[in-house]
Protein backbone atom coordinates (compact mmCIF):
# COMPACT_ATOMS: atom_id res chain seq x y z
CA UNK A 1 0.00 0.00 0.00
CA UNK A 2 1.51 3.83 -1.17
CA UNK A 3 2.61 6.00 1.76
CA UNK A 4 -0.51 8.02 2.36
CA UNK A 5 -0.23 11.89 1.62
CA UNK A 6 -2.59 13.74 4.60
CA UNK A 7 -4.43 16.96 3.91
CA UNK A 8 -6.11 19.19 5.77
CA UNK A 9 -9.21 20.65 4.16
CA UNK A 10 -10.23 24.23 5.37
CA UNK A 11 -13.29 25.70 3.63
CA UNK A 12 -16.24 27.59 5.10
CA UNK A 13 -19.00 25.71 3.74
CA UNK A 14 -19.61 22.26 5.93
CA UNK A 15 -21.15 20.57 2.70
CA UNK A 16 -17.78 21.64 0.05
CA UNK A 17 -15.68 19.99 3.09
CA UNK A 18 -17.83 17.04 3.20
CA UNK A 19 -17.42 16.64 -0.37
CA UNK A 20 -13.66 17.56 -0.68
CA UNK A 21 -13.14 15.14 2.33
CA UNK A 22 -15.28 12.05 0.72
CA UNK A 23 -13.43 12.42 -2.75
CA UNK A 24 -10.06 12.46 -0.93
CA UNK A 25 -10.74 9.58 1.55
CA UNK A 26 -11.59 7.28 -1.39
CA UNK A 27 -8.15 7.52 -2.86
CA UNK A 28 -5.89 4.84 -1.57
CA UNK A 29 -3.04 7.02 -1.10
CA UNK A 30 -4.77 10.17 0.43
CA UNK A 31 -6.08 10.68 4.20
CA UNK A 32 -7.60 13.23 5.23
CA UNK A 33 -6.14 14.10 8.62
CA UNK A 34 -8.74 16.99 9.27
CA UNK A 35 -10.63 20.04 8.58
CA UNK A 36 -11.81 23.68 9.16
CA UNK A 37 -13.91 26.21 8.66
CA UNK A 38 -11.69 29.23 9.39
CA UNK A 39 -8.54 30.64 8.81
CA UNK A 40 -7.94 30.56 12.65
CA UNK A 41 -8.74 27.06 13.11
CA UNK A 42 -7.11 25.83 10.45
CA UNK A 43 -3.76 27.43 11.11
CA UNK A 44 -3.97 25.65 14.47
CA UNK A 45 -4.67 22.12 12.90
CA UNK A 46 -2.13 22.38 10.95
CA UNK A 47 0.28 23.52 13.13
CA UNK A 48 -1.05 20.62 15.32
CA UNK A 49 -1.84 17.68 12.33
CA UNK A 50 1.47 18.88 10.24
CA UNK A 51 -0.60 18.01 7.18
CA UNK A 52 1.74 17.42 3.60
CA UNK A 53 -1.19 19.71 1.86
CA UNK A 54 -3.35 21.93 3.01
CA UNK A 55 -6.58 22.27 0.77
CA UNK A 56 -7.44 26.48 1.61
CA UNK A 57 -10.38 28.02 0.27
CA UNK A 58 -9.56 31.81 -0.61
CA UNK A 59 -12.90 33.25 0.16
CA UNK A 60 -13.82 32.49 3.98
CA UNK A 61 -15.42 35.38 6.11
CA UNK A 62 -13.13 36.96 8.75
CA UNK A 63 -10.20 35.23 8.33
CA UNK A 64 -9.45 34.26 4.68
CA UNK A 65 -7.40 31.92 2.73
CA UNK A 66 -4.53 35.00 1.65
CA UNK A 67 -4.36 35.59 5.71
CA UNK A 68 -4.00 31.94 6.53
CA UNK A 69 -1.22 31.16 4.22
CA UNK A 70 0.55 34.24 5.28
CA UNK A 71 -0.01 33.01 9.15
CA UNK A 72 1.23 29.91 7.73
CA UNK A 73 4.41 31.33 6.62
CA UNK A 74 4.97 33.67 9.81
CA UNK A 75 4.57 30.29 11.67
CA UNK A 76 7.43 28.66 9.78
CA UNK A 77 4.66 25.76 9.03
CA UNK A 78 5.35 25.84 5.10
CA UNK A 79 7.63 25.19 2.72
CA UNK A 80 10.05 21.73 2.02
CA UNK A 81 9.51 18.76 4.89
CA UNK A 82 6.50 21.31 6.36
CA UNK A 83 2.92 21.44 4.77
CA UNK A 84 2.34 22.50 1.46
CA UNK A 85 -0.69 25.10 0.29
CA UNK A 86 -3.21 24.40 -2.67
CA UNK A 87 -5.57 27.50 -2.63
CA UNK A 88 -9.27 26.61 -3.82
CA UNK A 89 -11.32 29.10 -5.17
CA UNK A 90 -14.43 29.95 -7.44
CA UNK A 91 -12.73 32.74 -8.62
CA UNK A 92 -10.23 33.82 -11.55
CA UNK A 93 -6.52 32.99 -10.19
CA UNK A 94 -5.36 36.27 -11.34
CA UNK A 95 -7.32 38.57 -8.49
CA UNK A 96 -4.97 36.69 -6.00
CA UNK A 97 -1.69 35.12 -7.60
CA UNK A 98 0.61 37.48 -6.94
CA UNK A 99 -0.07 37.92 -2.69
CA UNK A 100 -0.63 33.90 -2.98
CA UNK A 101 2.80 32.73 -4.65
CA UNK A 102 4.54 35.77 -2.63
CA UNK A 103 3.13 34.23 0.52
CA UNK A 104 4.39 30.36 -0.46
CA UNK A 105 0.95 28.76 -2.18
CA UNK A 106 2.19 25.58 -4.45
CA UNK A 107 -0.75 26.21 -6.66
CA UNK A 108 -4.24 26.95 -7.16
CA UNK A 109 -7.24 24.46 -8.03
CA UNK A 110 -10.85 25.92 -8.90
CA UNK A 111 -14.08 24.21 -7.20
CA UNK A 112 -15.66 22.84 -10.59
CA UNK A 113 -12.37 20.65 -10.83
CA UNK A 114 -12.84 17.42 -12.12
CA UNK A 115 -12.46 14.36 -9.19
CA UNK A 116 -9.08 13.67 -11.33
CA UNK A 117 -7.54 17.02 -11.56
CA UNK A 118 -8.50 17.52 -7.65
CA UNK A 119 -6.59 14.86 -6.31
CA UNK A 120 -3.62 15.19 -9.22
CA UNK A 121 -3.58 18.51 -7.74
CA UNK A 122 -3.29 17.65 -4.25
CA UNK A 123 -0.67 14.75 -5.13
CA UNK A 124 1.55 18.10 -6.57
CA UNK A 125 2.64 19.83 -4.09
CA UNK A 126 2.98 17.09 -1.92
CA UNK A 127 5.45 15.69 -4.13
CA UNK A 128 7.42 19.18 -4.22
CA UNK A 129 5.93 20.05 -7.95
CA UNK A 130 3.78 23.26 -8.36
CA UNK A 131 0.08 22.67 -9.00
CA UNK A 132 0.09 24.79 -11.71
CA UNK A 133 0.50 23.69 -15.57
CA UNK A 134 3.54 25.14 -17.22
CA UNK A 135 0.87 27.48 -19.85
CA UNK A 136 -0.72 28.90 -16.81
CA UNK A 137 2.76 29.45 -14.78
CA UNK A 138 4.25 30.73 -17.68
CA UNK A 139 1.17 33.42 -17.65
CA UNK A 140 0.91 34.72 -14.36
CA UNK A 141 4.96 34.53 -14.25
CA UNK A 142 4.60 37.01 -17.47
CA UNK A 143 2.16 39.37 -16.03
CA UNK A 144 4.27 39.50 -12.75
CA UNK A 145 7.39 40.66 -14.61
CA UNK A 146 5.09 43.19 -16.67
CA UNK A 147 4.48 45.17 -13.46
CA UNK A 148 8.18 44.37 -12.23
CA UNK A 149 10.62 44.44 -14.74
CA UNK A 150 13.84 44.72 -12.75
CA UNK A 151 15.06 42.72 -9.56
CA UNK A 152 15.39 44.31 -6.72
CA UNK A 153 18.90 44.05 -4.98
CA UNK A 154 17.26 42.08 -1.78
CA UNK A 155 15.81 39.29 -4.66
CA UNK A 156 19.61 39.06 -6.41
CA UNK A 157 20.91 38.82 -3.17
CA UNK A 158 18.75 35.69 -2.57
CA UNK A 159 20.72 34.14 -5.61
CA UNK A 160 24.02 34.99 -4.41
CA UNK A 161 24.53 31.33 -2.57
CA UNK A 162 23.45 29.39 -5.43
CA UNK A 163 25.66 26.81 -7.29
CA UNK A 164 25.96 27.14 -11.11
CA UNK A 165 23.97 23.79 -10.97
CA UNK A 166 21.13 24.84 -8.26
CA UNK A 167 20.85 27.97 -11.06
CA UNK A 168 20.75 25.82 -13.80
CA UNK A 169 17.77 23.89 -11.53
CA UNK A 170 16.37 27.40 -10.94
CA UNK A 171 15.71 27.96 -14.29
CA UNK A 172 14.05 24.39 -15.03
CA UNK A 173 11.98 24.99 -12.32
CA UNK A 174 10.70 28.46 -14.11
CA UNK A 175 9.77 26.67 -17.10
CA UNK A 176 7.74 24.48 -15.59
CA UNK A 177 9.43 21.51 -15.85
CA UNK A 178 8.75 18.44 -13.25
CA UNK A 179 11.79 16.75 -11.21
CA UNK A 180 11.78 13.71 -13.90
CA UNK A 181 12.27 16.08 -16.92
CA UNK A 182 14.65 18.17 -15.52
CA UNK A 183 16.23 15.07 -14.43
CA UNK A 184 16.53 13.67 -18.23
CA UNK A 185 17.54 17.58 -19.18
CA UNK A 186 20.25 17.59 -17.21
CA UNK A 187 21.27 13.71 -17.37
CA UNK A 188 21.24 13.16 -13.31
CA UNK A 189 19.33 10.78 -11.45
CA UNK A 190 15.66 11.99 -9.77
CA UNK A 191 17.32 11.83 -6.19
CA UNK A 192 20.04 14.08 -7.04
CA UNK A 193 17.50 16.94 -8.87
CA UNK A 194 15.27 16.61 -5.79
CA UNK A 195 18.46 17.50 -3.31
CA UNK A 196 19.33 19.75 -6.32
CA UNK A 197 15.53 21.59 -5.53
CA UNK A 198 15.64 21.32 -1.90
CA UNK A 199 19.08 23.08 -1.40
CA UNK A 200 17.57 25.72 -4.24
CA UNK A 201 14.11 26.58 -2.22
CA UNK A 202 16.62 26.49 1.26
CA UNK A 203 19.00 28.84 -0.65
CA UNK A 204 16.47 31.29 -1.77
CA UNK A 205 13.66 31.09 1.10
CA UNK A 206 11.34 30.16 -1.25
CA UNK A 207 8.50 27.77 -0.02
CA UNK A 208 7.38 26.46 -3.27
CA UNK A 209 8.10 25.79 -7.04
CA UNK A 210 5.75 28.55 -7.59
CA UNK A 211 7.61 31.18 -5.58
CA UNK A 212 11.33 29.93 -6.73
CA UNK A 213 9.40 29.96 -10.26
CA UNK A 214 8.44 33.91 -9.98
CA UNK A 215 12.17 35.09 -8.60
CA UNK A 216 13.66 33.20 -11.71
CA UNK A 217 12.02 34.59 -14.03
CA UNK A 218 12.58 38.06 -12.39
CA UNK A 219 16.34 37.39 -11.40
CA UNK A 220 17.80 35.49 -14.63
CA UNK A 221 18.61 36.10 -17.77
């Protein structure tokens, strides 16, 4: 039997949890370790269930998603060996993707998903990989830079301890490319791109693909 991958599901609405929660539970290798209706709550589950994903609706009265994830982050509860974030939402990604991927979100799934691309998307970040498909990273990365079009000295600095390989990684990463391809790219085994990606996101402070994904694309040429 696969090593389970736990999630915690945090959404307002007690029948979109049930639902979320059912369609998880019935895959073999997901568990669903608990839930929430709040952004309060569930930065206390997780900070008590240390969940590999954590399913966050954006919309949530008082306390929403963007808040949670940043709580997340001031907690030191994301990023590599902590939990990783998939924001859920009704609602174009582009009202929120910026404050999301700045904040450490490893992707973004809508709530008319299909039962596969839910749990395909939940099986991303917990695997290290962005949720997001290389077209759609590719946009938002492209709209970021529009507003931003030259690095700030505190984001170059964030490269400065990088090797030429963890760069060439870097870049991979920004293109969207998953662990295996950059693997066969660079002719190195899976294991060594994965320490490869772990030393880069340590490195840089990013907590996801996502984030190391945006400062690449704003940082090198």
């Amino acid at each position: 039997m696969p090593e389970q991958i736990s999630v915690l599901v945090v959404d307002d609405e007690p029948v979109i949890r049930a639902g979320l929660s059912a369609i998880l539970d019935s895959q073999a290798d997901l568990a669903v370790a608990g839930v929430a209706g709040d952004g309060e709550t569930a930065v206390e589950e997780c900070a008590r269930l240390s969940p590999a994903v954590v399913l966050l609706d954006i919309r949530m009265p008082r306390r929403n998603g963007l808040w949670t994830l940043a709580e997340l982050g001031r907690r030191r509860l994301l990023g590599p060996g902590r939990s990783r974030v998939l924001m859920l939402t009704t609602f174009d990604l582009d009202e929120y993707v910026d404050e999301a991927l700045a904040a450490g979100a490893s992707g973004f799934l809508l709530k008319n998903s299909s039962y596969e691309e839910l749990t395909g998307a939940v099986r991303a970040p917990a695997a290290g990989h962005s949720a997001l498909s290389p077209a759609v990273t590719r946009r938002i990365i492209e709209r970021h830079l529009s507003a931003r079009p030259r690095p700030s000295d505190q984001e170059l600095a964030r490269l400065r301890d990088l090797t030429d390989r963890e760069r060439d990684v870097l870049r991979l990463v920004a293109d969207g490319l998953s662990n295996t391809e950059i693997a066969d790219r660079l002719v190195v085994s899976l294991h060594t791109v994965k320490t490869h990606v772990s030393r880069m996101l340590t490195k840089t402070g990013c907590q996801s693909r996502a984030q190391a994904a945006v400062l690449a694309r704003n940082t090198l040429v």
